[in-house]
C-alpha atoms as a PDB file:
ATOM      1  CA  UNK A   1      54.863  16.815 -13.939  1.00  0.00           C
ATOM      2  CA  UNK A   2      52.100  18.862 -12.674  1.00  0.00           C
ATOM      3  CA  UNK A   3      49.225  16.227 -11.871  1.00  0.00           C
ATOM      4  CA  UNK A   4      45.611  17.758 -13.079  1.00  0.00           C
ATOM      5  CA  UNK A   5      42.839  18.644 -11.128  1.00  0.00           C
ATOM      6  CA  UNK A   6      39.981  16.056 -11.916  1.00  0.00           C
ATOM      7  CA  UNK A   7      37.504  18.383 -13.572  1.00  0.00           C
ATOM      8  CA  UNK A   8      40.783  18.631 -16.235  1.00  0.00           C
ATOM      9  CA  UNK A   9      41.217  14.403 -16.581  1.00  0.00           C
ATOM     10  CA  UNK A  10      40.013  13.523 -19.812  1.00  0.00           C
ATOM     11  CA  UNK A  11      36.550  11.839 -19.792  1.00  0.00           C
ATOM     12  CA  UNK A  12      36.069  14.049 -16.472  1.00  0.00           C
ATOM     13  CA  UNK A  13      32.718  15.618 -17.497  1.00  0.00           C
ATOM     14  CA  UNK A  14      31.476  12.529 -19.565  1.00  0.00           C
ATOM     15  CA  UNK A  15      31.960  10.121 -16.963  1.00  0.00           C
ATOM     16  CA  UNK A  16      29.703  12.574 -14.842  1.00  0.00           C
ATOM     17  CA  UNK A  17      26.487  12.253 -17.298  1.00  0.00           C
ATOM     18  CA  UNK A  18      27.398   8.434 -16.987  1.00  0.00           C
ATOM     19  CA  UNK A  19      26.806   8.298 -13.498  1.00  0.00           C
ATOM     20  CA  UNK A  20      23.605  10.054 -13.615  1.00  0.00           C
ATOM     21  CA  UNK A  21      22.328   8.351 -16.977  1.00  0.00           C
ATOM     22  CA  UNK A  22      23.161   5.380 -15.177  1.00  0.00           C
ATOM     23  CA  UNK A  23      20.872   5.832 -12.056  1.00  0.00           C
ATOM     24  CA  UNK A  24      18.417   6.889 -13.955  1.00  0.00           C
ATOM     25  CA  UNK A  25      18.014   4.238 -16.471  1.00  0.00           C
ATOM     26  CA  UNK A  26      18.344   1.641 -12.985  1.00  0.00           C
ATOM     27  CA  UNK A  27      15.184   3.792 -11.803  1.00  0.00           C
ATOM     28  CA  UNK A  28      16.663   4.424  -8.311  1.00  0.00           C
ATOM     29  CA  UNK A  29      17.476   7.479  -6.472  1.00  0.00           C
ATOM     30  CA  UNK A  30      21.077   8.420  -6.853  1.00  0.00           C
ATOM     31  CA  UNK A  31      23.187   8.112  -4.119  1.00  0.00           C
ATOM     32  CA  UNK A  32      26.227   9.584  -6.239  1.00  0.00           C
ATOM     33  CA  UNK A  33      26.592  13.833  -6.693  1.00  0.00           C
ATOM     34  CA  UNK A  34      26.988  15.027 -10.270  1.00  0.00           C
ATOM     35  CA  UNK A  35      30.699  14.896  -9.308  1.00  0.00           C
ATOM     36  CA  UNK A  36      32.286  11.727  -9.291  1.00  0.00           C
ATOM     37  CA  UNK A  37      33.652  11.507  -5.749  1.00  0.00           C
ATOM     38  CA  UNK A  38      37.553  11.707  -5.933  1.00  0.00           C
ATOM     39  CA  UNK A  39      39.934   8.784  -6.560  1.00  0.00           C
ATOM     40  CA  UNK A  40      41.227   7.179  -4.319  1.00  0.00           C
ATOM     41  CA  UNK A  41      44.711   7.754  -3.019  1.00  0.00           C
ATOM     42  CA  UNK A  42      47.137   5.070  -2.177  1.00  0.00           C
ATOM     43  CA  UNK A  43      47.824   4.167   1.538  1.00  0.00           C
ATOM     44  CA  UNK A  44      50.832   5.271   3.166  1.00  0.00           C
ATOM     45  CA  UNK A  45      51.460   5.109   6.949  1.00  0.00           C
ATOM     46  CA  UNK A  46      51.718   8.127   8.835  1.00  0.00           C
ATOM     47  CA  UNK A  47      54.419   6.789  10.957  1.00  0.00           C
ATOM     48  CA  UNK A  48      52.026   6.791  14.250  1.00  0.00           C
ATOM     49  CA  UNK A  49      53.928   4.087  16.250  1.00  0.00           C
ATOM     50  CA  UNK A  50      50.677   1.775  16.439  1.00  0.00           C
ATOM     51  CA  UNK A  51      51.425  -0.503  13.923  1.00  0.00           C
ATOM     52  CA  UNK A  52      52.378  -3.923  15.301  1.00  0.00           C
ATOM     53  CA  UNK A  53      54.627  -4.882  12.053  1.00  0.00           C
ATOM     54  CA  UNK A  54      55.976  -2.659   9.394  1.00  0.00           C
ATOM     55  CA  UNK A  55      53.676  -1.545   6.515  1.00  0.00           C
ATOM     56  CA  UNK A  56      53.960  -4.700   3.712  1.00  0.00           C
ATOM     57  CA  UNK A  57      56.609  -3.785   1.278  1.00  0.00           C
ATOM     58  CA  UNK A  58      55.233  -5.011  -2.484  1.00  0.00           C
ATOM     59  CA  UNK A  59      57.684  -3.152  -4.133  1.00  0.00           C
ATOM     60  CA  UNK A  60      58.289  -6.356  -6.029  1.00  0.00           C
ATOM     61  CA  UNK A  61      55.303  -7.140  -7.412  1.00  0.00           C
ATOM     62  CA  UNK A  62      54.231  -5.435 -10.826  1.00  0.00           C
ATOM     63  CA  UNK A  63      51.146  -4.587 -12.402  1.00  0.00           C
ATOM     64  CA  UNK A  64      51.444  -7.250 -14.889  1.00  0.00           C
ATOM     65  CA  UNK A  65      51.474 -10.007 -11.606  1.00  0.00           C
ATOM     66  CA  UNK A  66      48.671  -8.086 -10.571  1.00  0.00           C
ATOM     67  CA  UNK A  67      46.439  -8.325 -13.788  1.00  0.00           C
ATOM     68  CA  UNK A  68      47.759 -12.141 -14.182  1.00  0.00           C
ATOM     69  CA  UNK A  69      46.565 -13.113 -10.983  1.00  0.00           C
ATOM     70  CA  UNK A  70      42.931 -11.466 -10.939  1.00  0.00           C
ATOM     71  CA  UNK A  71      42.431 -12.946 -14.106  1.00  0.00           C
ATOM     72  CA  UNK A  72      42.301 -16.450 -13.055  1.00  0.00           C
ATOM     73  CA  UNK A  73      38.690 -15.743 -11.823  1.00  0.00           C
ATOM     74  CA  UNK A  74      37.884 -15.522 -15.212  1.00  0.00           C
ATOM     75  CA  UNK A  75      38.406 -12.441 -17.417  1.00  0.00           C
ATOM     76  CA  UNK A  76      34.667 -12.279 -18.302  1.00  0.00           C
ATOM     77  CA  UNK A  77      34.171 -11.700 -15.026  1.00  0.00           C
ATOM     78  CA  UNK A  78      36.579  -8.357 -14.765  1.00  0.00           C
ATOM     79  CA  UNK A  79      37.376  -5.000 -16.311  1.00  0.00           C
ATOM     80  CA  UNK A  80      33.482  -4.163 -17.218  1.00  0.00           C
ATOM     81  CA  UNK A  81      32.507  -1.385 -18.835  1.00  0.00           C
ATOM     82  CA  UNK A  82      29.694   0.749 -16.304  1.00  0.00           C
ATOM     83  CA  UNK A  83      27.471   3.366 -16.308  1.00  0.00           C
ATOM     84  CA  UNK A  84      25.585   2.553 -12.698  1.00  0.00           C
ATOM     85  CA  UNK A  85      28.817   1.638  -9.937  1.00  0.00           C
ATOM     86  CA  UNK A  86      25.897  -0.805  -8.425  1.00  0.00           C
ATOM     87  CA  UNK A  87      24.327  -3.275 -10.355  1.00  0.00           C
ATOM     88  CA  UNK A  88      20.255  -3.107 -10.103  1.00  0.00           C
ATOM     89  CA  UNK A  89      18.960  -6.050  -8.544  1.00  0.00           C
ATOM     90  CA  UNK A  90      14.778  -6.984  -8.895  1.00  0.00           C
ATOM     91  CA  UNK A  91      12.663  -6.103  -6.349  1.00  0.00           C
ATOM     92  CA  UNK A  92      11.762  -8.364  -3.608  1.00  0.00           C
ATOM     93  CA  UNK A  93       9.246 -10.873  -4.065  1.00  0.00           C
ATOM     94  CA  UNK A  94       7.377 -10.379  -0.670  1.00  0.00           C
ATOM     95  CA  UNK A  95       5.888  -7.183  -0.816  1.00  0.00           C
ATOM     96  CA  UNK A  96       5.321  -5.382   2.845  1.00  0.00           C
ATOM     97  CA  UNK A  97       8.535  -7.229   4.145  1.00  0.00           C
ATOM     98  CA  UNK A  98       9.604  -5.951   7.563  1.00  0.00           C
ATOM     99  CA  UNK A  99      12.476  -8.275   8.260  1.00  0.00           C
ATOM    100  CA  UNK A 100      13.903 -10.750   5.834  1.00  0.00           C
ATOM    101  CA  UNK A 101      13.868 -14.178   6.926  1.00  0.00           C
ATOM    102  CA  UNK A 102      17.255 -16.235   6.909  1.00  0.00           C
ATOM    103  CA  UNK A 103      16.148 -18.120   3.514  1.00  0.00           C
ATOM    104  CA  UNK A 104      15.638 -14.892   1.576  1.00  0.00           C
ATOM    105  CA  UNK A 105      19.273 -13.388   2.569  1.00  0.00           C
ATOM    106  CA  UNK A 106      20.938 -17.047   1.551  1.00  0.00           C
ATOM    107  CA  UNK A 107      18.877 -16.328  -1.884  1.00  0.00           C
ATOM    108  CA  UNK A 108      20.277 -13.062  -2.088  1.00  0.00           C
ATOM    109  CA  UNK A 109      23.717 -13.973  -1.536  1.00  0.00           C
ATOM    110  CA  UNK A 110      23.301 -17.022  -3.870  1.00  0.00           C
ATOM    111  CA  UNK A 111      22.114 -14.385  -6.670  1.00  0.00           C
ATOM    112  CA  UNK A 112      24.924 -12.167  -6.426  1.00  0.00           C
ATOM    113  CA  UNK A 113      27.231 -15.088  -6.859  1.00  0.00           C
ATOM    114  CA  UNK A 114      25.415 -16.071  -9.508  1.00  0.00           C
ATOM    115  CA  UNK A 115      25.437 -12.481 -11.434  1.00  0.00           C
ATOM    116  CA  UNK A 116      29.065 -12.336 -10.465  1.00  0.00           C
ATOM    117  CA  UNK A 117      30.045 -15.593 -12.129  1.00  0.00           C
ATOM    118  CA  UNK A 118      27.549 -15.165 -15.724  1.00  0.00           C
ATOM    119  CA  UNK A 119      29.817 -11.633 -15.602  1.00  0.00           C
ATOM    120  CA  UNK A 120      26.632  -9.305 -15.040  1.00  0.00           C
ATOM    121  CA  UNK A 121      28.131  -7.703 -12.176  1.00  0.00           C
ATOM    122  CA  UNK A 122      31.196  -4.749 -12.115  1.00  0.00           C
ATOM    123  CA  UNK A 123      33.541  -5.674  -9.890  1.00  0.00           C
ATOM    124  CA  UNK A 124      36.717  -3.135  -8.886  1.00  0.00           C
ATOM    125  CA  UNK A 125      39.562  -5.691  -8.111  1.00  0.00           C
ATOM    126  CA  UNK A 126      42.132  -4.547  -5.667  1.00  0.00           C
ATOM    127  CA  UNK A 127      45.400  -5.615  -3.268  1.00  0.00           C
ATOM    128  CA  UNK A 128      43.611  -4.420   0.016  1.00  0.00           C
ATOM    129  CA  UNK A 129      45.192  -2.870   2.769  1.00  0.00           C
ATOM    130  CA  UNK A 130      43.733  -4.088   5.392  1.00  0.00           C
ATOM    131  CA  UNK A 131      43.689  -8.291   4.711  1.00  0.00           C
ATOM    132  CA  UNK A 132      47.781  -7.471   4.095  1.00  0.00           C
ATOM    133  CA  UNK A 133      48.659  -6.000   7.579  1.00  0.00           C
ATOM    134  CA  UNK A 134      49.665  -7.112  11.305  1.00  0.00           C
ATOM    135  CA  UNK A 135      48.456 -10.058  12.261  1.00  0.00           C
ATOM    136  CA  UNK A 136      45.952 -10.925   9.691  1.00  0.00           C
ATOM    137  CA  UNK A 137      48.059 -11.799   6.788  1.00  0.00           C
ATOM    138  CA  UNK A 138      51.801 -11.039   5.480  1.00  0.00           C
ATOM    139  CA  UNK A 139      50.798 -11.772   2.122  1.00  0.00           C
ATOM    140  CA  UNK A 140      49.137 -10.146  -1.007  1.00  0.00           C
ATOM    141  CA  UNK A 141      45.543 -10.335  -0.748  1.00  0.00           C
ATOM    142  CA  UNK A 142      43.505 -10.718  -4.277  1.00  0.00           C
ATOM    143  CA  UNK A 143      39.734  -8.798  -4.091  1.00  0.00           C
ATOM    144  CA  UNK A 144      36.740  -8.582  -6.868  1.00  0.00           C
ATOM    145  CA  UNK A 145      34.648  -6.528  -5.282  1.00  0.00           C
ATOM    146  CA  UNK A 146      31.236  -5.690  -6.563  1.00  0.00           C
ATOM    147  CA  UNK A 147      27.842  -3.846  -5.190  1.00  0.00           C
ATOM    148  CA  UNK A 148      23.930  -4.474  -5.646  1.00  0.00           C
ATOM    149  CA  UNK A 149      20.968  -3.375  -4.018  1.00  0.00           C
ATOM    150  CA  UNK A 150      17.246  -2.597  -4.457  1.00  0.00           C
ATOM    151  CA  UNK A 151      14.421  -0.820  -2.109  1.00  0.00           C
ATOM    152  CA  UNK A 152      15.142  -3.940   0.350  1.00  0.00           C
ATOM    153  CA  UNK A 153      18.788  -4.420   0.400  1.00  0.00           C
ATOM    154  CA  UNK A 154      22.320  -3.437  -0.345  1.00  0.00           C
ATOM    155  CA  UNK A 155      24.581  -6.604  -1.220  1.00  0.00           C
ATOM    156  CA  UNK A 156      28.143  -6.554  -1.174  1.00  0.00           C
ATOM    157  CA  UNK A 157      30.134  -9.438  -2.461  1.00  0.00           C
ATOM    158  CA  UNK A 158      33.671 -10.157  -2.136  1.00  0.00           C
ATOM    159  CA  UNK A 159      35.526 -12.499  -4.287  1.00  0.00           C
ATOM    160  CA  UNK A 160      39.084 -12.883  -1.912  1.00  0.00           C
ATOM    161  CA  UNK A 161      43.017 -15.608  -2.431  1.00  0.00           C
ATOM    162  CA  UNK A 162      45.753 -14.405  -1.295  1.00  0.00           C
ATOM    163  CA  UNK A 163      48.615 -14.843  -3.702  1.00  0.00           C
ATOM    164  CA  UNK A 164      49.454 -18.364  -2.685  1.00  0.00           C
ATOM    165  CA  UNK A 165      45.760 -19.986  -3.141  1.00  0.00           C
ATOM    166  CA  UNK A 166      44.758 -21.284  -6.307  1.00  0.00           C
ATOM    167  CA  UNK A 167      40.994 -21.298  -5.718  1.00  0.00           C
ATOM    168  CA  UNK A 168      38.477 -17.929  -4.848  1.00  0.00           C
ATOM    169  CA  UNK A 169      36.575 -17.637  -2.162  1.00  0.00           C
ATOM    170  CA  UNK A 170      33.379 -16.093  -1.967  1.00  0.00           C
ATOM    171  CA  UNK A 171      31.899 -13.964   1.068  1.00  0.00           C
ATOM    172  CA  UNK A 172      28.900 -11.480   1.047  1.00  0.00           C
ATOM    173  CA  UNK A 173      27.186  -8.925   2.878  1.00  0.00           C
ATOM    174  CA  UNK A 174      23.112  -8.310   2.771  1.00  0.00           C
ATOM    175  CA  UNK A 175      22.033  -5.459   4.410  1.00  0.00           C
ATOM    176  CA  UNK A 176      18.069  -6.190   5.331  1.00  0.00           C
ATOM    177  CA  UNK A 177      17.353  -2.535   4.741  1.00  0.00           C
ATOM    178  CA  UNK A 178      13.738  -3.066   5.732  1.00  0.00           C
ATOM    179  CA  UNK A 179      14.444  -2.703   9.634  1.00  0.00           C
ATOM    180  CA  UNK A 180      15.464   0.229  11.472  1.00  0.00           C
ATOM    181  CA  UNK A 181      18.416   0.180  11.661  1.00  0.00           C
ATOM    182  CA  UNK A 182      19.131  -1.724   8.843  1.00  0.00           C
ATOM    183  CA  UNK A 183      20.554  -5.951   9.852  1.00  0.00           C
ATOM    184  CA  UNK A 184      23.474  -6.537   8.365  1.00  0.00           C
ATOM    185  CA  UNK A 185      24.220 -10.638   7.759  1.00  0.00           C
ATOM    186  CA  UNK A 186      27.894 -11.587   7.208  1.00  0.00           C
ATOM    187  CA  UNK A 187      28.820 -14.950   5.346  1.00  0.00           C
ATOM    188  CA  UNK A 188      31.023 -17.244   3.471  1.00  0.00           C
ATOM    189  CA  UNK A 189      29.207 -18.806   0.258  1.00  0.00           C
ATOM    190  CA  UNK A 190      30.077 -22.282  -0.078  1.00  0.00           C
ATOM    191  CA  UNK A 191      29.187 -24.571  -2.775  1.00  0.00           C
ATOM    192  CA  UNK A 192      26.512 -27.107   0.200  1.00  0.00           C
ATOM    193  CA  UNK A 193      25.729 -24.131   1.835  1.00  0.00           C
ATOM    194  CA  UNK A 194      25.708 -20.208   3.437  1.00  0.00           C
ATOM    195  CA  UNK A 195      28.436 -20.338   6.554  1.00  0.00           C
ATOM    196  CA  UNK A 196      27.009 -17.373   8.610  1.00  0.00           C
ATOM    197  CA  UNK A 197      29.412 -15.325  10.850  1.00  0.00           C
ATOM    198  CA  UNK A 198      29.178 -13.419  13.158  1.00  0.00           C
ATOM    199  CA  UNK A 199      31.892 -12.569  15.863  1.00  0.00           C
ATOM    200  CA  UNK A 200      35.119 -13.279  13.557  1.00  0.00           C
ATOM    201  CA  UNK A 201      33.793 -10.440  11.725  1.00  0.00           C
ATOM    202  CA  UNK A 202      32.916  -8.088  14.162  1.00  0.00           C
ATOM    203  CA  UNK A 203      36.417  -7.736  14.835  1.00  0.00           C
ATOM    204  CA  UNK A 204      36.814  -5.467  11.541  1.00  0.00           C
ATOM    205  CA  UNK A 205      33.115  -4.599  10.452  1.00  0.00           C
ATOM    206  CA  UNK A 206      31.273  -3.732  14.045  1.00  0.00           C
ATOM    207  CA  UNK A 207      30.119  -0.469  11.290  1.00  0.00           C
ATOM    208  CA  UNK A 208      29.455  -2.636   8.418  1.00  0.00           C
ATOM    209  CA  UNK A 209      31.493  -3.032   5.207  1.00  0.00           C
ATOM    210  CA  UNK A 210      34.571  -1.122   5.350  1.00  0.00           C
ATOM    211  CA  UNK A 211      35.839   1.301   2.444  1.00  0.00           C
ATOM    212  CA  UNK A 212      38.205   0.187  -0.323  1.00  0.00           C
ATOM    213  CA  UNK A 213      41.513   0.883   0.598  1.00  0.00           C
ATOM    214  CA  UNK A 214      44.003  -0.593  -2.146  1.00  0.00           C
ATOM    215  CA  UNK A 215      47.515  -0.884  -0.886  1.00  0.00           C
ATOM    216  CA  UNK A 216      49.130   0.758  -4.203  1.00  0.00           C
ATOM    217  CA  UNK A 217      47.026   3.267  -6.420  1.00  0.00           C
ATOM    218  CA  UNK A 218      48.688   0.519  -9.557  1.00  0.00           C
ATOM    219  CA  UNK A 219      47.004  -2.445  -7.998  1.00  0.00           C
ATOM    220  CA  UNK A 220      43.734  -1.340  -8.407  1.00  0.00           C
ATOM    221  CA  UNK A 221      41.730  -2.286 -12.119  1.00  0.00           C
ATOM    222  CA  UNK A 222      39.051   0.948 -11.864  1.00  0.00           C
ATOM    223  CA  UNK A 223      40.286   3.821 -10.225  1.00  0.00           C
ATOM    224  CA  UNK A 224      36.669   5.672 -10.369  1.00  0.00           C
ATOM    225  CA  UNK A 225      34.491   2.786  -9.980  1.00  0.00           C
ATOM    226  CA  UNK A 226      36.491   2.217  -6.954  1.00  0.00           C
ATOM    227  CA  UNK A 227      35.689   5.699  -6.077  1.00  0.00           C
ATOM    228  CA  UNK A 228      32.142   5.150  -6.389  1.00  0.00           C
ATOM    229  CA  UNK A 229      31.866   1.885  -4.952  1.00  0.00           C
ATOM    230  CA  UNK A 230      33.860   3.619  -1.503  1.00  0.00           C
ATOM    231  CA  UNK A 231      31.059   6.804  -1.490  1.00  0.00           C
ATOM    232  CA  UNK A 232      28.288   4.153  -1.972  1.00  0.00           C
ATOM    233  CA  UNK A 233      29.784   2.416   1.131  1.00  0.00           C
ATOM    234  CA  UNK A 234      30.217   5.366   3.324  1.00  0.00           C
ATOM    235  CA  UNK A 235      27.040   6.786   2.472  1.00  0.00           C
ATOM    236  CA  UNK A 236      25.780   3.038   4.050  1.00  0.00           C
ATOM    237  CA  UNK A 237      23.509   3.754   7.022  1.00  0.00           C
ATOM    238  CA  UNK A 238      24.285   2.960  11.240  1.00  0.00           C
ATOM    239  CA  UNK A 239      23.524  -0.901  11.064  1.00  0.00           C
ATOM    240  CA  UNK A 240      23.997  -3.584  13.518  1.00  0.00           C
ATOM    241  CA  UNK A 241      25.696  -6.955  13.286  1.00  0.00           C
ATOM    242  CA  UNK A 242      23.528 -10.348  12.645  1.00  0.00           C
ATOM    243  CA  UNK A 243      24.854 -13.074  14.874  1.00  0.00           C
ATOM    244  CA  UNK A 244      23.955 -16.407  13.852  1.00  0.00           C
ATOM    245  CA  UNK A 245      21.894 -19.046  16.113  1.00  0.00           C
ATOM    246  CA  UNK A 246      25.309 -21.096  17.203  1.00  0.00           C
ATOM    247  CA  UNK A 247      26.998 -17.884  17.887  1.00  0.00           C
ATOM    248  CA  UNK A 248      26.284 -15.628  21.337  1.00  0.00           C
ATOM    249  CA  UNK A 249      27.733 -12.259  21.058  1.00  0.00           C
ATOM    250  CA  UNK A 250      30.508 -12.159  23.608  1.00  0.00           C
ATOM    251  CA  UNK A 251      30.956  -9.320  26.399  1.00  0.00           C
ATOM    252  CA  UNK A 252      33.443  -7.142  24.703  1.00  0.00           C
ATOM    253  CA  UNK A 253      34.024  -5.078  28.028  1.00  0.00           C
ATOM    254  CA  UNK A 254      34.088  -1.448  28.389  1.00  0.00           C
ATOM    255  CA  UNK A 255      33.847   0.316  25.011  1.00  0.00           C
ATOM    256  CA  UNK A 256      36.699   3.159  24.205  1.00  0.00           C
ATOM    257  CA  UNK A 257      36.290   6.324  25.718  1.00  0.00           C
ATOM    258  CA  UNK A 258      38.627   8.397  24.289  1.00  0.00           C
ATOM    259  CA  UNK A 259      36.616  11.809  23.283  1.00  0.00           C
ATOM    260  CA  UNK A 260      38.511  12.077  19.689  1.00  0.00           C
ATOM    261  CA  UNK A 261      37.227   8.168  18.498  1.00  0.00           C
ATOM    262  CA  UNK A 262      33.836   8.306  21.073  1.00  0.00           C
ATOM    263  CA  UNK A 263      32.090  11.686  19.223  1.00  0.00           C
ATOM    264  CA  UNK A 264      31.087   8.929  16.344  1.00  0.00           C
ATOM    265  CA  UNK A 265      31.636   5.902  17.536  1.00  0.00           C
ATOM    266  CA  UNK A 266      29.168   4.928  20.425  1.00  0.00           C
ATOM    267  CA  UNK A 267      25.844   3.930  21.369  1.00  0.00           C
ATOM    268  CA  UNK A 268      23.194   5.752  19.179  1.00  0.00           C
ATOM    269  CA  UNK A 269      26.419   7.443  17.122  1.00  0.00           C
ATOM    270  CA  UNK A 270      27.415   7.667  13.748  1.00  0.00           C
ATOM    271  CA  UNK A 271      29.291   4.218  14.070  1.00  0.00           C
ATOM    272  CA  UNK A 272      29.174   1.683  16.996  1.00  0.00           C
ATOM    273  CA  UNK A 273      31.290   1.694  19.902  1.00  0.00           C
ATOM    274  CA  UNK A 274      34.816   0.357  19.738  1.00  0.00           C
ATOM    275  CA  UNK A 275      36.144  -2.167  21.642  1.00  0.00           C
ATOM    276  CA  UNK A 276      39.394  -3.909  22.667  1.00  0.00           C
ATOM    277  CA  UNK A 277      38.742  -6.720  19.869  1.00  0.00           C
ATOM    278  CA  UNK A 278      38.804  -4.804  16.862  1.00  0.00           C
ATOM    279  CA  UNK A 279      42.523  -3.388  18.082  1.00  0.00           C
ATOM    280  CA  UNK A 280      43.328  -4.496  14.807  1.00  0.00           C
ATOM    281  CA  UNK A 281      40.974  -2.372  12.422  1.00  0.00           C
ATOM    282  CA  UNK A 282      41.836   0.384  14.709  1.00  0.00           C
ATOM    283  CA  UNK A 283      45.781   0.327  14.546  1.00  0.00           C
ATOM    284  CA  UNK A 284      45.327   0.387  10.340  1.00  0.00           C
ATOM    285  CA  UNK A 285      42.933   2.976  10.294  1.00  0.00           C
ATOM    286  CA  UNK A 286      44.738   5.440  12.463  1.00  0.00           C
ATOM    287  CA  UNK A 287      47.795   5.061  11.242  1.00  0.00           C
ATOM    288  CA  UNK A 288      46.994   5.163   7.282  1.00  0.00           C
ATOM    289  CA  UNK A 289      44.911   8.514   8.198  1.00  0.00           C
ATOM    290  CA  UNK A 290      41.991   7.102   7.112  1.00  0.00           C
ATOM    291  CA  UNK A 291      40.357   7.516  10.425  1.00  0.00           C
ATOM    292  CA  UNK A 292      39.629   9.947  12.025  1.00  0.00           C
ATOM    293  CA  UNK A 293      37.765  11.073   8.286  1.00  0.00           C
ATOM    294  CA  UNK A 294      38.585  14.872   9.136  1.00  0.00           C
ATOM    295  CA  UNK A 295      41.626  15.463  10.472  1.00  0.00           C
ATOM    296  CA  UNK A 296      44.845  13.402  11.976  1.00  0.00           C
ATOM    297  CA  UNK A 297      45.249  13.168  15.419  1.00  0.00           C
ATOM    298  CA  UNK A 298      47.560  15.123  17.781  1.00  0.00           C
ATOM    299  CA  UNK A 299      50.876  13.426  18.987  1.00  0.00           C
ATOM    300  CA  UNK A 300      49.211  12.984  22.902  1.00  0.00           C
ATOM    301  CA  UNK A 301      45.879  11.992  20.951  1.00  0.00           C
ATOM    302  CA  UNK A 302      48.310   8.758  19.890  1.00  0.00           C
ATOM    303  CA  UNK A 303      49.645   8.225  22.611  1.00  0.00           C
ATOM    304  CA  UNK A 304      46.215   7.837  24.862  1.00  0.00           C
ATOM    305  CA  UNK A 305      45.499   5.972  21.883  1.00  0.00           C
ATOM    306  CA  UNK A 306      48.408   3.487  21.967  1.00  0.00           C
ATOM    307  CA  UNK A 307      48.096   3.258  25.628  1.00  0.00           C
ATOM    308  CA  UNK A 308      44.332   2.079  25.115  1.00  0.00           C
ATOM    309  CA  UNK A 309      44.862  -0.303  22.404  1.00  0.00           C
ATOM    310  CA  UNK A 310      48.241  -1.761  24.248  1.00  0.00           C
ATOM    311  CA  UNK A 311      46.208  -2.083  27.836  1.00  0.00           C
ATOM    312  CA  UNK A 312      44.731  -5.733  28.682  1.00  0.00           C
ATOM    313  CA  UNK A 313      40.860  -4.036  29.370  1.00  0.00           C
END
C-alpha cells in the first residue's frame, strides 16, 4: 500500500493550527514551523561494520508488552492529549538572574518531577535505541520522556527501567539558559536528594540531550509529539557540560580529527569535540545514519572512522 505524504494523513492540517494555538496560548515564541516536523522513522543499521554487537533483535516483543509495561508508571501519567509539545513552566523567581545557583536547578528538577507525577506534563514514551545497544545494555529500555522550559531554562526529564526493573527512575536535564553558552546540569532525582553527574554522562551527551531515537516506529506512544519533542531538542543551543564539585573533568586526550565529524564538532563548532570516550555514542550514531545529519559517509570515510574509534589514543 502506497504510504501518504504527511500533508495527506488525516488530522495533518489540524494538528498544524494546534501547534501554533498552542505556543501562543503558552505566550512563548515558537520554536516549531507551521509544519509539524516529520515523524520519526524507525532505526535500522546501515550495516557500517562499527557496531561492537549486533543490532538488538525485539522481534518478540509486541505492542501490547509495550503499552503494559509503560503503564506501570501510572496511566494518568501517559498518553496526554497536547496542543504545546513543551509544557510552560512559570517564570523564574529571581529576576536579572545571570547564572542559576545549584539550589534553584535542584528546584527545577524537583518541579518537573512533581508536574510529571500530578500528570501535568506530556510525556512521549519510547524503547530507545541507544540505552539497548553495545555495551550499555542488552535489554529493552522503558522511557517517559517529557520537555519544559521558560525565558531561563529548558528542562528535560526522563522517566527510564529496563524491562527487568520493577521501579522508575528519574533523571533530568536543566539547561541554565541565562549564560552564554547556556550550562547544562545532568542528574539523577532521588527521593533524599539531587545525585549530580557529570563525567558518566559526558560519555553520550558532551552536546547535550540527544534526539529520540525509538528502536521500532510500534514502540513509540506519540509518533508527532515525538517529532516535536526531537526538533525542540535539535533546535537546543551549543552548551557545555556542568561537572559537579566531587567530580574533575578528566583529560580526554586529543579530540577526533577526522574532517567529515570535525566541520561541527569542535571547539567553538556546532557541537563539541569528540573524543575517544564517547566511542560508544559514536558507533550508534554512524551506523543508524543518524549522524552525519546530511548525508552517509563514504566506505573509506568508515574505515578512517573505525580505525579511530578501534585505536587506544
Amino acid at each position: 500500500m502506497k504510504s501518504l505524504s504527511p500533508a495527506a494523513r488525516p488530522g495533518f492540517h489540524l494538528l498544524r493550527w494546534f501547534y501554533l494555538l498552542g505556543w501562543l496560548l503558552s505566550g512563548l515564541t515558537p520554536v516549531i514551523a507551521a509544519e509539524p516536523p516529520p515523524l520519526i522513522a524507525p532505526a535500522v543499521s546501515t550495516g557500517t561494520g562499527l557496531l561492537l554487537e549486533p543490532p538488538l533483535d525485539l522481534s518478540w516483543f509486541s505492542r501490547e508488552d509495550f503499552e503494559a509495561v509503560c503503564a506501570t508508571v501510572g496511566a494518568h501519567r501517559i498518553h496526554k492529549s497536547w496542543t504545546n509539545p513543551i509544557t510552560s513552566l512559570p517564570p523564574h523567581a529571581r529576576s536579572g538572574v545571570h547564572g542559576l545557583t545549584e539550589p534553584e536547578v535542584v528546584g527545577y528538577m524537583r518541579q518537573v518531577k512533581r508536574l510529571f507525577d500530578d500528570g501535568q506534563s506530556v510525556p512521549i514514551s519510547d524503547v530507545g535505541l541507544i540505552s539497548t545497544q553495545e555495551d550499555v545494555n542488552r535489554r529493552p529500555m522503558f522511557n517517559h520522556i517529557a520537555a519544559f522550559s521558560n525565558a531561563t531554562v529548558r528542562v528535560f526529564l526522563l522517566v527510564q527501567r529496563t524491562s527487568r526493573e520493577k521501579d522508575w527512575g528519574y533523571f533530568s536535564i536543566v539547561q541554565d539558559l541565562t549564560l552564554d553558552p547556556p550550562l547544562d546540569y545532568f542528574a539523577e532525582i532521588q527521593e533524599a536528594r539531587i545525585k549530580f553527574e557529570g563525567i558518566s554522562c559526558y560519555k553520550c551527551h558532551s552536546s547535550g540531550p540527544l534526539a529520540i531515537h525509538p528502536v521500532r516506529a510500534d514502540l513509540l506512544s506519540d509518533p508527532p509529539l515525538a517529532a516535536a519533542l526531537s526538533q525542540f531538542i535539535a533546535d537546543q543551543p551549543r552548551s557545555r557540560m556542568h561537572f559537579p564539585d566531587h567530580e574533575h573533568p578528566p583529560d580526554y586526550g586529543a579530540p577526533m580529527a577526522l574532517r567529515f565529524c570535525s566541520r561541527c564538532h569542535k571547539e567553538n563548532g556546532d557541537r563539541g569535540p569528540l573524543f575517544q570516550v564517547q566511542a560508544h555514542p559514536i558507533r550508534i550514531l554512524v551506523d543508524f545514519g543518524y549522524m552525519p545529519p546530511n548525508r552517509a559517509l563514504k566506505p573509506e570515510e568508515i574505515a578512517e572512522l573505525k580505525a579511530w574509534l578501534d585505536s587506544k589514543k
